[in-house]
PDB file of N, CA and C in Angstrom:
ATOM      1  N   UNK A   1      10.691 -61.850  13.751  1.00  0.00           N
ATOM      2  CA  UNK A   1       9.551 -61.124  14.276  1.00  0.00           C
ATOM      3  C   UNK A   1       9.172 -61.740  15.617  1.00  0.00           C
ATOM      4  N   UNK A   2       8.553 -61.019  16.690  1.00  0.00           N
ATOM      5  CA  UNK A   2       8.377 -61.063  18.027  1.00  0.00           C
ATOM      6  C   UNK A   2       6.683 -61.663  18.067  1.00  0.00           C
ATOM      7  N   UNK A   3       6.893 -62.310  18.833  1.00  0.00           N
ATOM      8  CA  UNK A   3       5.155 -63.369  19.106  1.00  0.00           C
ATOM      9  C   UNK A   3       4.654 -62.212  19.964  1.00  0.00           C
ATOM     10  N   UNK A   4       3.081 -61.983  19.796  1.00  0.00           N
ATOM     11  CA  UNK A   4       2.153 -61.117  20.617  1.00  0.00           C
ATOM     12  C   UNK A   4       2.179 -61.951  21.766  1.00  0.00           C
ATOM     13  N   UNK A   5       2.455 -62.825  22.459  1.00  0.00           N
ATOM     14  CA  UNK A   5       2.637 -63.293  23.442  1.00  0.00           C
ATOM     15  C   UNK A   5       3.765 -62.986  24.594  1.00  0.00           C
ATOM     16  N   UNK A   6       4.454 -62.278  23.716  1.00  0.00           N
ATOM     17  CA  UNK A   6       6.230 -62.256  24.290  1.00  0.00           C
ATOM     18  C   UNK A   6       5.663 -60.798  25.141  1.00  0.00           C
ATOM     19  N   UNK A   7       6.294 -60.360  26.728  1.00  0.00           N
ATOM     20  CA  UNK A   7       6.142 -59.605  27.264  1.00  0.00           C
ATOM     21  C   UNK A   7       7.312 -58.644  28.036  1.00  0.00           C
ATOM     22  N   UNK A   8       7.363 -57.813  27.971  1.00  0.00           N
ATOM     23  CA  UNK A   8       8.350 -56.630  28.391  1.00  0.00           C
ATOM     24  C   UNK A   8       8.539 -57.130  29.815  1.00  0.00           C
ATOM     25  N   UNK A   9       9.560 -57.376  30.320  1.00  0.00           N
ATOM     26  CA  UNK A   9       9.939 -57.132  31.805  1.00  0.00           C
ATOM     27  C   UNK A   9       9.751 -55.598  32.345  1.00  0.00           C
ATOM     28  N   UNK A  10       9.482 -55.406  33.342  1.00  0.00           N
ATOM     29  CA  UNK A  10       9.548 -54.049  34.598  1.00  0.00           C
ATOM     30  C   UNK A  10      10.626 -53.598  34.267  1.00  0.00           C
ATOM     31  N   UNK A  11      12.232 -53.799  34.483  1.00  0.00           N
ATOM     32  CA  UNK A  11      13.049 -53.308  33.981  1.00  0.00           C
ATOM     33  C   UNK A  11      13.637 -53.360  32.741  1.00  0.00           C
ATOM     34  N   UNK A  12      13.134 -53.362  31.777  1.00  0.00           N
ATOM     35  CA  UNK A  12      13.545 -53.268  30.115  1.00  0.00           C
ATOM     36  C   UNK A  12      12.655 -52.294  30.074  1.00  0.00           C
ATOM     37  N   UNK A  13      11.167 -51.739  30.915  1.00  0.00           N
ATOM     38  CA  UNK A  13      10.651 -51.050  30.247  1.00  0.00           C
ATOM     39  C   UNK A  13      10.856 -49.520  30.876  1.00  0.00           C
ATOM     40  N   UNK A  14      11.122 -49.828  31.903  1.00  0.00           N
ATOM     41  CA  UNK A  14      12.050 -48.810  33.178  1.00  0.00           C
ATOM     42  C   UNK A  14      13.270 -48.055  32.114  1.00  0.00           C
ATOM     43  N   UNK A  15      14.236 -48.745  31.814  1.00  0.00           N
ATOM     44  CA  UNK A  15      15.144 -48.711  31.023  1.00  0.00           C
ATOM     45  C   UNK A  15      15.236 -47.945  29.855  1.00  0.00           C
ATOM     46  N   UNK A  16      13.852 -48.806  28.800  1.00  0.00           N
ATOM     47  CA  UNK A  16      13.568 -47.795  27.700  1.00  0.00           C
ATOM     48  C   UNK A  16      13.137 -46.483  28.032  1.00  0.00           C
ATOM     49  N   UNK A  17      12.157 -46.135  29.003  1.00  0.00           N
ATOM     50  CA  UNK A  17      11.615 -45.020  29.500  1.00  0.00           C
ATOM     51  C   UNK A  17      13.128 -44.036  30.281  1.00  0.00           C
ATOM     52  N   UNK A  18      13.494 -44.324  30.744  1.00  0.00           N
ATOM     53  CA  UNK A  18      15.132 -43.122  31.052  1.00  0.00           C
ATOM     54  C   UNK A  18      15.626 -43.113  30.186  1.00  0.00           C
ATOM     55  N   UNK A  19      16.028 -44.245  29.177  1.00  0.00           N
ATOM     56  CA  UNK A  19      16.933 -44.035  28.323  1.00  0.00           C
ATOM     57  C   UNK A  19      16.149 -43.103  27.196  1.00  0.00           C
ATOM     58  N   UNK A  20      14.764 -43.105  26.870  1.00  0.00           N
ATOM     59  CA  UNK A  20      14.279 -42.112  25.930  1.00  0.00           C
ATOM     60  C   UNK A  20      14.209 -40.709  26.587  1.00  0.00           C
ATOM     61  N   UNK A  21      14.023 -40.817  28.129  1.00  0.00           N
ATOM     62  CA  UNK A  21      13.896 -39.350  28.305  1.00  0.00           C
ATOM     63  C   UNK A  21      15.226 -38.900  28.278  1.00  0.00           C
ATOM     64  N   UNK A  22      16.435 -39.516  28.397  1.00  0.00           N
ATOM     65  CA  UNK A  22      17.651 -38.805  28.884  1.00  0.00           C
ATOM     66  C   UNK A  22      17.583 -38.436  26.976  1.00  0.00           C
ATOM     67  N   UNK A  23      17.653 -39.066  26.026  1.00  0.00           N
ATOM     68  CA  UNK A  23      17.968 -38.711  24.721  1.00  0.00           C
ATOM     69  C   UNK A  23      16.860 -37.275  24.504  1.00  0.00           C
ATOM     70  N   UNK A  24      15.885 -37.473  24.524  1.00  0.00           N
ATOM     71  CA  UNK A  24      14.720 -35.966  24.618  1.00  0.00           C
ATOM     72  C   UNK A  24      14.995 -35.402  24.979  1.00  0.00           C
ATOM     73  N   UNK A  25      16.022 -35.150  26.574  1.00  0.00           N
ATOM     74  CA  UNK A  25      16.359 -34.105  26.782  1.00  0.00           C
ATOM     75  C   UNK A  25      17.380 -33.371  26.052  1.00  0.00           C
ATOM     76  N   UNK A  26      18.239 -34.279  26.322  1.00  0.00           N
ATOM     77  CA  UNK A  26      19.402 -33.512  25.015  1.00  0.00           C
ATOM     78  C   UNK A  26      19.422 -33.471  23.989  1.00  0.00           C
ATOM     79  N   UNK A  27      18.041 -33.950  23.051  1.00  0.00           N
ATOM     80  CA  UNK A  27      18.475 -33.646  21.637  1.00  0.00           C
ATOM     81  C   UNK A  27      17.150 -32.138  21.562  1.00  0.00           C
ATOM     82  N   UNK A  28      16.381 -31.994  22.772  1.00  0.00           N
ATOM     83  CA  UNK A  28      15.538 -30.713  22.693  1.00  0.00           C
ATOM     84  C   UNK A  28      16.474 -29.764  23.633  1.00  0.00           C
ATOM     85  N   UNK A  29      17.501 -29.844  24.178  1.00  0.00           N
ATOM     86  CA  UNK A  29      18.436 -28.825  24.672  1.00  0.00           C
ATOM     87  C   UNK A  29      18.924 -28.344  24.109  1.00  0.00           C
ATOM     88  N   UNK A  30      19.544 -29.276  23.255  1.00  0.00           N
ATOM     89  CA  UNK A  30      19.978 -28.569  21.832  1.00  0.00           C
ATOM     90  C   UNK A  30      20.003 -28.157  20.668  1.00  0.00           C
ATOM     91  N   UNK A  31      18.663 -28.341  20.278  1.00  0.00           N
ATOM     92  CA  UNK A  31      17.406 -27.876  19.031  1.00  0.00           C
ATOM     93  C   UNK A  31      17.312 -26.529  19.443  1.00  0.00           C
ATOM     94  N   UNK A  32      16.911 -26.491  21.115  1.00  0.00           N
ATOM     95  CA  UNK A  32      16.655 -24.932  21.409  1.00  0.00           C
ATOM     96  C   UNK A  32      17.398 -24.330  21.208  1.00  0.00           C
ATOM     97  N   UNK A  33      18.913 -24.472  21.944  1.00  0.00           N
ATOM     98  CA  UNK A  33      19.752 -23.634  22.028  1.00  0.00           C
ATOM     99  C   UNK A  33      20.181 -22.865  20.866  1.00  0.00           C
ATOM    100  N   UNK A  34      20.120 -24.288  19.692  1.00  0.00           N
ATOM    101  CA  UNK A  34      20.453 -23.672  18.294  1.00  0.00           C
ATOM    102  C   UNK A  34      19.513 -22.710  17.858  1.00  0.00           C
ATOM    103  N   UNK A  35      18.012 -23.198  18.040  1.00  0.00           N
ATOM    104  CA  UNK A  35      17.228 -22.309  17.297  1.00  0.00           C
ATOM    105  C   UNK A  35      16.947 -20.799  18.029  1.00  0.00           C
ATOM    106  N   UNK A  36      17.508 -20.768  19.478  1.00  0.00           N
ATOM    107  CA  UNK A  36      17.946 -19.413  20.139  1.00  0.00           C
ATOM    108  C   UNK A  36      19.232 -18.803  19.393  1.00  0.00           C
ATOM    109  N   UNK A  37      20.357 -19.225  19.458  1.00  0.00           N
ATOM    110  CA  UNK A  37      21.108 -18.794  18.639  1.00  0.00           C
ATOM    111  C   UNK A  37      21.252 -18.073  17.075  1.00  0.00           C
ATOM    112  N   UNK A  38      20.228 -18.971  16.645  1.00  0.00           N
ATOM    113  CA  UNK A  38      20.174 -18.868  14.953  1.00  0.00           C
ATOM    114  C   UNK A  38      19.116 -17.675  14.864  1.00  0.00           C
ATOM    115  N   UNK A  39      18.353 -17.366  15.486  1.00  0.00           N
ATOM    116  CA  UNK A  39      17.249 -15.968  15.236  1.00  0.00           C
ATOM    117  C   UNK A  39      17.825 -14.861  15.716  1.00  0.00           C
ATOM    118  N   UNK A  40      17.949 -13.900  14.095  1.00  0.00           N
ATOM    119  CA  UNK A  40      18.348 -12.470  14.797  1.00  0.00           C
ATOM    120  C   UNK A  40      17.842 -11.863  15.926  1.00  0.00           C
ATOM    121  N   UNK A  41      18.606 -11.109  16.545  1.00  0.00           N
ATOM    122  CA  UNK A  41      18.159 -10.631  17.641  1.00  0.00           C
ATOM    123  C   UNK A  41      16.707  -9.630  17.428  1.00  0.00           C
ATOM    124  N   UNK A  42      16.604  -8.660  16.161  1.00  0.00           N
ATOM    125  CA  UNK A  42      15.730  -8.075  15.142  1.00  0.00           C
ATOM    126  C   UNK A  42      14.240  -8.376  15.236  1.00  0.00           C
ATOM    127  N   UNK A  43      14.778 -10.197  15.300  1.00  0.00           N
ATOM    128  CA  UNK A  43      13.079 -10.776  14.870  1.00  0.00           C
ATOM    129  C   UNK A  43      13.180 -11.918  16.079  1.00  0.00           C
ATOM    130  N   UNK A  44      13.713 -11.908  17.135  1.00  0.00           N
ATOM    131  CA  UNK A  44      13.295 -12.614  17.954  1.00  0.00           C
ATOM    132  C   UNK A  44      12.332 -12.593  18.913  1.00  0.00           C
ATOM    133  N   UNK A  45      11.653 -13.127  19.573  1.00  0.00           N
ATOM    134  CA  UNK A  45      10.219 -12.948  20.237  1.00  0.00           C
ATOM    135  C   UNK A  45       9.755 -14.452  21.071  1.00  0.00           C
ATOM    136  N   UNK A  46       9.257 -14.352  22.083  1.00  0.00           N
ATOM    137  CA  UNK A  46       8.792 -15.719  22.728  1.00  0.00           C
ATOM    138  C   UNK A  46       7.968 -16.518  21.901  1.00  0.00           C
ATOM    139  N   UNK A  47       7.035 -15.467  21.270  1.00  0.00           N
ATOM    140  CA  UNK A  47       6.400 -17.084  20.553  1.00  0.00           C
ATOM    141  C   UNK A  47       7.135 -17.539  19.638  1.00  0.00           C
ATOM    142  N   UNK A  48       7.639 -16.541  18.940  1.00  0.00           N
ATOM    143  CA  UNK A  48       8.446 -17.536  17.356  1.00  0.00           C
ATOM    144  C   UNK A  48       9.640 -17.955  18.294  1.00  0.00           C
ATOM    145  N   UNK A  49      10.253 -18.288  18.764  1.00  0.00           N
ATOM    146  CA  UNK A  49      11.134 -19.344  19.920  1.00  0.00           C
ATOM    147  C   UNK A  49      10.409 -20.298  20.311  1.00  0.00           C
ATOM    148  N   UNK A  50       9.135 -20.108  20.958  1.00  0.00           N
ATOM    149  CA  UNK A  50       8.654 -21.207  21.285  1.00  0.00           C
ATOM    150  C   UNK A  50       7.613 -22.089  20.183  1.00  0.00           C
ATOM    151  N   UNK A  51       7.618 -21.524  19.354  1.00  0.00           N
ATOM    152  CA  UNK A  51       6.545 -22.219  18.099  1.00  0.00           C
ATOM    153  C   UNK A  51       7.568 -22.549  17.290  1.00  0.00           C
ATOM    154  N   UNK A  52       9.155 -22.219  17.029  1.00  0.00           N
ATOM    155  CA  UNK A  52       9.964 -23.460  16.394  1.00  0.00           C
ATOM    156  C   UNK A  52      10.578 -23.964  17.029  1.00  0.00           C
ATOM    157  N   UNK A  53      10.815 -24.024  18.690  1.00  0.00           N
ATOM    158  CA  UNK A  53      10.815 -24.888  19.462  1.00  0.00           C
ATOM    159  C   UNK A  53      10.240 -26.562  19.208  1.00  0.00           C
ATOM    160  N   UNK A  54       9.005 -26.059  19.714  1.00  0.00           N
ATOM    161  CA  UNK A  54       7.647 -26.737  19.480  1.00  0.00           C
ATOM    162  C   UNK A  54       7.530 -27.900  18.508  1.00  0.00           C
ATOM    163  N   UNK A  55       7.845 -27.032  16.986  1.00  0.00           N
ATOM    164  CA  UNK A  55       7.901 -27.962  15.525  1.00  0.00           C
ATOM    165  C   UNK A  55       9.048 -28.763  15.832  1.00  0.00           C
ATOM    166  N   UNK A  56      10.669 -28.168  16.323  1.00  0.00           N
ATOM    167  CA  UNK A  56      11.365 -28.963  15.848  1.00  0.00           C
ATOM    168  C   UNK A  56      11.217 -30.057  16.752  1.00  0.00           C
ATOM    169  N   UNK A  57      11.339 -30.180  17.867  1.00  0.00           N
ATOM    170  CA  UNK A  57      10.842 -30.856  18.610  1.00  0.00           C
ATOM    171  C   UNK A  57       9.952 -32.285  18.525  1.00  0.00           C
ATOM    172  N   UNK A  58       8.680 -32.028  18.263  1.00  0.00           N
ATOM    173  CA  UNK A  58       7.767 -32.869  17.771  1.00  0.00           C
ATOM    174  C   UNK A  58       7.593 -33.202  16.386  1.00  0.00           C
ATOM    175  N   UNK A  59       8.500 -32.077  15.353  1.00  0.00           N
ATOM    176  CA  UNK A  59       8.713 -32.969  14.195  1.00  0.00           C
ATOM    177  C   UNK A  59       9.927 -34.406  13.973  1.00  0.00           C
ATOM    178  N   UNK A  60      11.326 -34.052  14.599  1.00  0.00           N
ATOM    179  CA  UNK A  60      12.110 -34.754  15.294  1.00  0.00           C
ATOM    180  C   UNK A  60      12.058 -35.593  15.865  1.00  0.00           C
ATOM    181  N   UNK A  61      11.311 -35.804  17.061  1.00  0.00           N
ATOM    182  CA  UNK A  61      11.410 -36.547  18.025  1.00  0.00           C
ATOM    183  C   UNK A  61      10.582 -38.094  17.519  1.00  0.00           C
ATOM    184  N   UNK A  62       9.398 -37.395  16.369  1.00  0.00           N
ATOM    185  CA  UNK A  62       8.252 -38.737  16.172  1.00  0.00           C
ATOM    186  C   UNK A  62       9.051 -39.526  15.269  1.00  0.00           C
ATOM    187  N   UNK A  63      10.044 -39.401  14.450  1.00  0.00           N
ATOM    188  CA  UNK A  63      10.794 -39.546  13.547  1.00  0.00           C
ATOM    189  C   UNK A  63      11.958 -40.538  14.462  1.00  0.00           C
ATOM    190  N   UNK A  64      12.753 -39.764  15.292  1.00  0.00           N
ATOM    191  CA  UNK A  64      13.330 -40.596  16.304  1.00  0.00           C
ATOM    192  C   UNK A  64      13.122 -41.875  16.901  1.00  0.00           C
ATOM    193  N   UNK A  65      11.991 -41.341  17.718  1.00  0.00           N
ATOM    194  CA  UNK A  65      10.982 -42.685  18.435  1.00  0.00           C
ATOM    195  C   UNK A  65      10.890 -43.503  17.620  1.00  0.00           C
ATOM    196  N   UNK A  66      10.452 -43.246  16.129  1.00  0.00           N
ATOM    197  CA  UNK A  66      10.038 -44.700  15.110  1.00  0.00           C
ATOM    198  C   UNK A  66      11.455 -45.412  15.602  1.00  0.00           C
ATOM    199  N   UNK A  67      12.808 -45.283  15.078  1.00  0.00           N
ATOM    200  CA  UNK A  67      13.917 -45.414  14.976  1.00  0.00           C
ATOM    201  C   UNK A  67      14.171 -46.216  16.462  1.00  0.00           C
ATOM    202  N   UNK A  68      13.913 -45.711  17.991  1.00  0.00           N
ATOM    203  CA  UNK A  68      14.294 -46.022  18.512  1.00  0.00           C
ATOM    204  C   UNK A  68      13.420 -47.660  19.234  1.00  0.00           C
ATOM    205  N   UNK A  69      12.176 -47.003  18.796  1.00  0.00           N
ATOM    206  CA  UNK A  69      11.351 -48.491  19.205  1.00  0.00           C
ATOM    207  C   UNK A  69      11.918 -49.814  18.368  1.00  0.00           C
ATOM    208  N   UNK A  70      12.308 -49.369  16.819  1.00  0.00           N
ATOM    209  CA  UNK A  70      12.706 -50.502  15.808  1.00  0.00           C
ATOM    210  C   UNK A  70      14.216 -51.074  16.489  1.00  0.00           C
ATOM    211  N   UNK A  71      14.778 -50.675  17.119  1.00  0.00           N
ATOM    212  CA  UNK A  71      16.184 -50.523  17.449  1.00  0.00           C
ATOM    213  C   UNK A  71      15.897 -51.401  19.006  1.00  0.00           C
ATOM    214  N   UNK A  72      14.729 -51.073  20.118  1.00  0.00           N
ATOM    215  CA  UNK A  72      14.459 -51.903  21.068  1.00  0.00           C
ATOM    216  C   UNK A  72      14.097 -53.346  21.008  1.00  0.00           C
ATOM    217  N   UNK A  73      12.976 -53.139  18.998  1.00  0.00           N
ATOM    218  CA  UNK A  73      12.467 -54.373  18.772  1.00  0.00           C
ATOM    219  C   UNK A  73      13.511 -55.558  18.406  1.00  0.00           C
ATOM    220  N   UNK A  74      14.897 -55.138  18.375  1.00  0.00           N
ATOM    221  CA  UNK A  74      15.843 -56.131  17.941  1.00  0.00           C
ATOM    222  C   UNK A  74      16.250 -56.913  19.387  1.00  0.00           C
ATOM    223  N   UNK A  75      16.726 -56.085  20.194  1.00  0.00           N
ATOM    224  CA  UNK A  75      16.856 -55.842  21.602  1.00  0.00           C
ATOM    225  C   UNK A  75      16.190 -57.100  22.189  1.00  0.00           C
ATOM    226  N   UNK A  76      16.562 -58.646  22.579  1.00  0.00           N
ATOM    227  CA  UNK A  76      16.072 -59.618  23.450  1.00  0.00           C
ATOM    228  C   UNK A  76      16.185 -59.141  24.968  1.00  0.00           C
ATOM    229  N   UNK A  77      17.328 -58.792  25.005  1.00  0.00           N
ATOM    230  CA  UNK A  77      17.148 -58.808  26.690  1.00  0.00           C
ATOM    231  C   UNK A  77      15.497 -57.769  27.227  1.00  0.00           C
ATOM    232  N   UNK A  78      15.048 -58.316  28.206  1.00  0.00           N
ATOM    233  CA  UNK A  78      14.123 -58.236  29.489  1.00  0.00           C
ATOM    234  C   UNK A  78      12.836 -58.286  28.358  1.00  0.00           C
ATOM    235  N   UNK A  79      12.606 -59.734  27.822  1.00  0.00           N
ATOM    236  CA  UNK A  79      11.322 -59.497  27.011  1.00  0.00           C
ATOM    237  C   UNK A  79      10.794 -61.163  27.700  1.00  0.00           C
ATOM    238  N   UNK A  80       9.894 -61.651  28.452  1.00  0.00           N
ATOM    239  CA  UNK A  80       9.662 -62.760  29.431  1.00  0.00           C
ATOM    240  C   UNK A  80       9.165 -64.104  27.783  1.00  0.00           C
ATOM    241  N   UNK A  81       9.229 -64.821  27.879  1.00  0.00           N
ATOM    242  CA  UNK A  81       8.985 -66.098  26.802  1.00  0.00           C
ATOM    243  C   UNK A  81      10.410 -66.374  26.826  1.00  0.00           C
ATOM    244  N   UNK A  82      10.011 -67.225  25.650  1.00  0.00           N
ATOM    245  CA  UNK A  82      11.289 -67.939  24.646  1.00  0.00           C
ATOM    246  C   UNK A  82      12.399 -67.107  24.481  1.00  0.00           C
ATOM    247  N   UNK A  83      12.615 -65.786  24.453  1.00  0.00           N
ATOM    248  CA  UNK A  83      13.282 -64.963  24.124  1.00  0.00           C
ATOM    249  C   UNK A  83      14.900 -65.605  25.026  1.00  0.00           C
ATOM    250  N   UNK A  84      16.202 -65.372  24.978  1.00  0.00           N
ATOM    251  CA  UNK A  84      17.457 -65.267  25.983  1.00  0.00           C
ATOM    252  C   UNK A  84      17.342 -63.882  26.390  1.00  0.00           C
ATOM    253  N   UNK A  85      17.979 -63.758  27.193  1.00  0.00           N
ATOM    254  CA  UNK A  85      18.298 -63.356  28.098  1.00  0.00           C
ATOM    255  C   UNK A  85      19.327 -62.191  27.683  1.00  0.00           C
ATOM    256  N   UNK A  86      19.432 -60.722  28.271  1.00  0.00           N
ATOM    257  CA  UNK A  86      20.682 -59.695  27.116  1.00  0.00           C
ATOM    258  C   UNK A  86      21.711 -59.807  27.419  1.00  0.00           C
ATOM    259  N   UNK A  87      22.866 -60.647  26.707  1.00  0.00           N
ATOM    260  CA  UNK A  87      24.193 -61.032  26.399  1.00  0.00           C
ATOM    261  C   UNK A  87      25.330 -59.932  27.196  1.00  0.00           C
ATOM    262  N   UNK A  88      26.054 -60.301  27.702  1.00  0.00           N
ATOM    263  CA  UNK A  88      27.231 -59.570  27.889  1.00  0.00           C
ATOM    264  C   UNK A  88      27.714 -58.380  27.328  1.00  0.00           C
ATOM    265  N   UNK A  89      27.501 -59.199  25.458  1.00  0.00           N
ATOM    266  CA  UNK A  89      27.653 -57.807  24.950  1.00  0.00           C
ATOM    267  C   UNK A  89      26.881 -56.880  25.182  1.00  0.00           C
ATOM    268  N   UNK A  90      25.243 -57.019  24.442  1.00  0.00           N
ATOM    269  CA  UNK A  90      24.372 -55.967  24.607  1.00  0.00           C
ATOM    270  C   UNK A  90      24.285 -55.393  26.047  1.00  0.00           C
ATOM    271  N   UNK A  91      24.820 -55.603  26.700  1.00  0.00           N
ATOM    272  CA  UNK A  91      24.398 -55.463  28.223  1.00  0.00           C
ATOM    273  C   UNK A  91      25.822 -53.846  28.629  1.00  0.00           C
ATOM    274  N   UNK A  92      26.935 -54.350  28.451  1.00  0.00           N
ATOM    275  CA  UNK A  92      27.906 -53.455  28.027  1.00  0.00           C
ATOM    276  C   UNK A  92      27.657 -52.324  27.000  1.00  0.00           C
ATOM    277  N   UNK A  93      27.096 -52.541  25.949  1.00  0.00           N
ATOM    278  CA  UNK A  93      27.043 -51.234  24.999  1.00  0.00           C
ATOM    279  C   UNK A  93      25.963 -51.182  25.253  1.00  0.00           C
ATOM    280  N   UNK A  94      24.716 -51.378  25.692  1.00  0.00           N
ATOM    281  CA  UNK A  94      23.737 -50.584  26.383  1.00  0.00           C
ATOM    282  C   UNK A  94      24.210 -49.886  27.612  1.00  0.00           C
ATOM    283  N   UNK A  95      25.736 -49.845  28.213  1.00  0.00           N
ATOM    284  CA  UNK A  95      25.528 -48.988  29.660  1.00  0.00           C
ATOM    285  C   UNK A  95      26.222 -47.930  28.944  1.00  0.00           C
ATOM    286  N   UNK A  96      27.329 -47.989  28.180  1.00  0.00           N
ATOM    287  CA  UNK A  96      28.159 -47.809  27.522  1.00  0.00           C
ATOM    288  C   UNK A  96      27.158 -46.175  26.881  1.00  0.00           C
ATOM    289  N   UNK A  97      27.033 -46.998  26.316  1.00  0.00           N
ATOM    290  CA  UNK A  97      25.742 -45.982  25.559  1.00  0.00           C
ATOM    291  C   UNK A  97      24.934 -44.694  26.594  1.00  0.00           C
ATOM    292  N   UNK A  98      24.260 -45.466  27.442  1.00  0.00           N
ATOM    293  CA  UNK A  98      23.790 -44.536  28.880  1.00  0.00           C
ATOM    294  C   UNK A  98      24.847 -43.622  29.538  1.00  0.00           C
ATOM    295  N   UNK A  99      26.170 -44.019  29.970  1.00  0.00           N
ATOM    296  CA  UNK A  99      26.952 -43.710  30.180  1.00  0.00           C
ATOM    297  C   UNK A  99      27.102 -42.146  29.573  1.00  0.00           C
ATOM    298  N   UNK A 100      27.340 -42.657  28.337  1.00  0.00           N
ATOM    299  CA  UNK A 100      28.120 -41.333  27.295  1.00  0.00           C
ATOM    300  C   UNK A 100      26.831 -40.395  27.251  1.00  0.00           C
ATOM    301  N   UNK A 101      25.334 -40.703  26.962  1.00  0.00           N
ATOM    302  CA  UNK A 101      24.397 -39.893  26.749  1.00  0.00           C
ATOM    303  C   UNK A 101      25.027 -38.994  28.434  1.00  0.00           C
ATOM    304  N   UNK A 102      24.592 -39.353  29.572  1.00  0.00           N
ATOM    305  CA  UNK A 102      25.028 -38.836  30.544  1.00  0.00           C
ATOM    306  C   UNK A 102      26.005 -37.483  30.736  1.00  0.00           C
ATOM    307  N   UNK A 103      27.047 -38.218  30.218  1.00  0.00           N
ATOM    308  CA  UNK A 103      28.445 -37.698  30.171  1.00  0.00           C
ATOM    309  C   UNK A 103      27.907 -36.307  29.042  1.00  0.00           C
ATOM    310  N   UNK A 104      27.852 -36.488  28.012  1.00  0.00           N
ATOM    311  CA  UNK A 104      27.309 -35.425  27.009  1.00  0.00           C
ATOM    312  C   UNK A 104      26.531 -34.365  27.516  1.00  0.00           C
ATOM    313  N   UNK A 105      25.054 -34.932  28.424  1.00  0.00           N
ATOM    314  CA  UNK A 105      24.249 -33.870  28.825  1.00  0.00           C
ATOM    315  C   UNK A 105      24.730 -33.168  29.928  1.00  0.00           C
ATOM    316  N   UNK A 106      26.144 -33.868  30.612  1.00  0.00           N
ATOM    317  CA  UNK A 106      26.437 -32.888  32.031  1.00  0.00           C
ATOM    318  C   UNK A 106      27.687 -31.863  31.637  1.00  0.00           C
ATOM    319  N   UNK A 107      28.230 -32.424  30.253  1.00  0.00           N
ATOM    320  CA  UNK A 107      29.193 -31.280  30.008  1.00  0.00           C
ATOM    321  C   UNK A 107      28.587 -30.138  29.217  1.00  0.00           C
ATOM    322  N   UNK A 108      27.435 -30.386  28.825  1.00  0.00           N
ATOM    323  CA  UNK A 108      26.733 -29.134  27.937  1.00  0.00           C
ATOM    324  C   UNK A 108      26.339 -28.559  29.186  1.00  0.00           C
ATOM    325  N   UNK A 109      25.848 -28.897  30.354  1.00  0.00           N
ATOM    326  CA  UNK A 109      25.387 -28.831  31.392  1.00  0.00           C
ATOM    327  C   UNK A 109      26.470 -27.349  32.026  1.00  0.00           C
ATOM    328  N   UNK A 110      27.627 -27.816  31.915  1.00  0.00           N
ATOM    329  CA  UNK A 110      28.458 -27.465  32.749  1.00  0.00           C
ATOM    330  C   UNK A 110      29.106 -26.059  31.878  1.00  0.00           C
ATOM    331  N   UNK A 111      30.052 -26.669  30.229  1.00  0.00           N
ATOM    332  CA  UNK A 111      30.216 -25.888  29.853  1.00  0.00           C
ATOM    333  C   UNK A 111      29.999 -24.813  28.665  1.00  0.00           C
ATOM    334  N   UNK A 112      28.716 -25.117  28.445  1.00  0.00           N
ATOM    335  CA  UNK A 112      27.866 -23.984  27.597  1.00  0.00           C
ATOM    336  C   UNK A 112      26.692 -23.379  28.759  1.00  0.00           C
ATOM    337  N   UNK A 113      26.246 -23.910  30.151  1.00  0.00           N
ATOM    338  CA  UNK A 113      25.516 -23.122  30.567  1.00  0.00           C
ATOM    339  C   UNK A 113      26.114 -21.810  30.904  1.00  0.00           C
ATOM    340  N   UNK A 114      26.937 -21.935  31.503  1.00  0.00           N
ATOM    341  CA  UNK A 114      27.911 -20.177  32.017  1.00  0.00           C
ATOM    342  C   UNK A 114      27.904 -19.731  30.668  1.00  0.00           C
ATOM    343  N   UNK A 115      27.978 -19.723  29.305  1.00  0.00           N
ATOM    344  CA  UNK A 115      28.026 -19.032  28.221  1.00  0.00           C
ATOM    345  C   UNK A 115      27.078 -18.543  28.460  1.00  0.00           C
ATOM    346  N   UNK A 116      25.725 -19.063  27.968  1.00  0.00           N
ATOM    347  CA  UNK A 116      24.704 -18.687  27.891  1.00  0.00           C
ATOM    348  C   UNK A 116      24.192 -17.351  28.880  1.00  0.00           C
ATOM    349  N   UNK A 117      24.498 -17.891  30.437  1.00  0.00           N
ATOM    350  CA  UNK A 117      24.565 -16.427  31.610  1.00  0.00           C
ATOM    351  C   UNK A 117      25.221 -15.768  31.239  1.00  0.00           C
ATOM    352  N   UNK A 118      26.950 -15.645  30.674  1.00  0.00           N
ATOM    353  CA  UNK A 118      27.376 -14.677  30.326  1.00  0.00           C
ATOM    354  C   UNK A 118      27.180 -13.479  28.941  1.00  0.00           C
ATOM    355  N   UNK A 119      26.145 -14.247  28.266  1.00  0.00           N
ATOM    356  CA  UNK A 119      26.190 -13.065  27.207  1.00  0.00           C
ATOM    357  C   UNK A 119      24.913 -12.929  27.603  1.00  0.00           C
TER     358      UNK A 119
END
């Protein structure tokens, strides 16, 4: 467990903040897309799109966040005290990681947006 004394560096918290928005974006890019997809055409409508938008979204995401803060709280690197310093390894599969989120959101980017224009 982490001392109330121990403090976030500028860039660990820089870090967490892109690295949560880049994951929000793509895991609500693709909540939508599905939940556009999945409603008959019959009963589709802006609000019911955007009101299970909405749920999945913020039911998801608070659920996530728990997960991802517990997952930072292991995380030494950029925390100022006693703490070391983030290892070679963690330092690698944290870019590693950024990297691929990246890579993921620019090929959905690339090749499901022209789907989407085309139908």
């Amino acid at each position: 467990m982490t001392s109330q004394s121990t403090r976030e560096s500028r860039r660990r918290s820089i870090v967490k903040t892109v690295l949560w928005r880049i994951i929000g974006i793509a895991w609500t890019w693709v909540g939508a897309y599905f939940i556009i997809l999945l409603i008959p055409p019959t009963r589709k409508s802006a609000a019911l799109v955007a009101t299970l938008i909405v749920a999945y979204h913020h039911s998801t995401r608070m659920i996530m966040y728990y997960f991802y803060e517990r997952i930072w709280s292991s995380v030494s690197w950029g925390r100022t005290g006693t703490m070391p310093p983030m290892s070679r390894k963690e330092w690698a599969l944290w870019t590693i990681g950024v990297l691929t989120a990246l890579v993921i959101i620019f090929f959905l980017i690339i090749q499901v947006g022209p789907r989407i224009k085309a139908k």
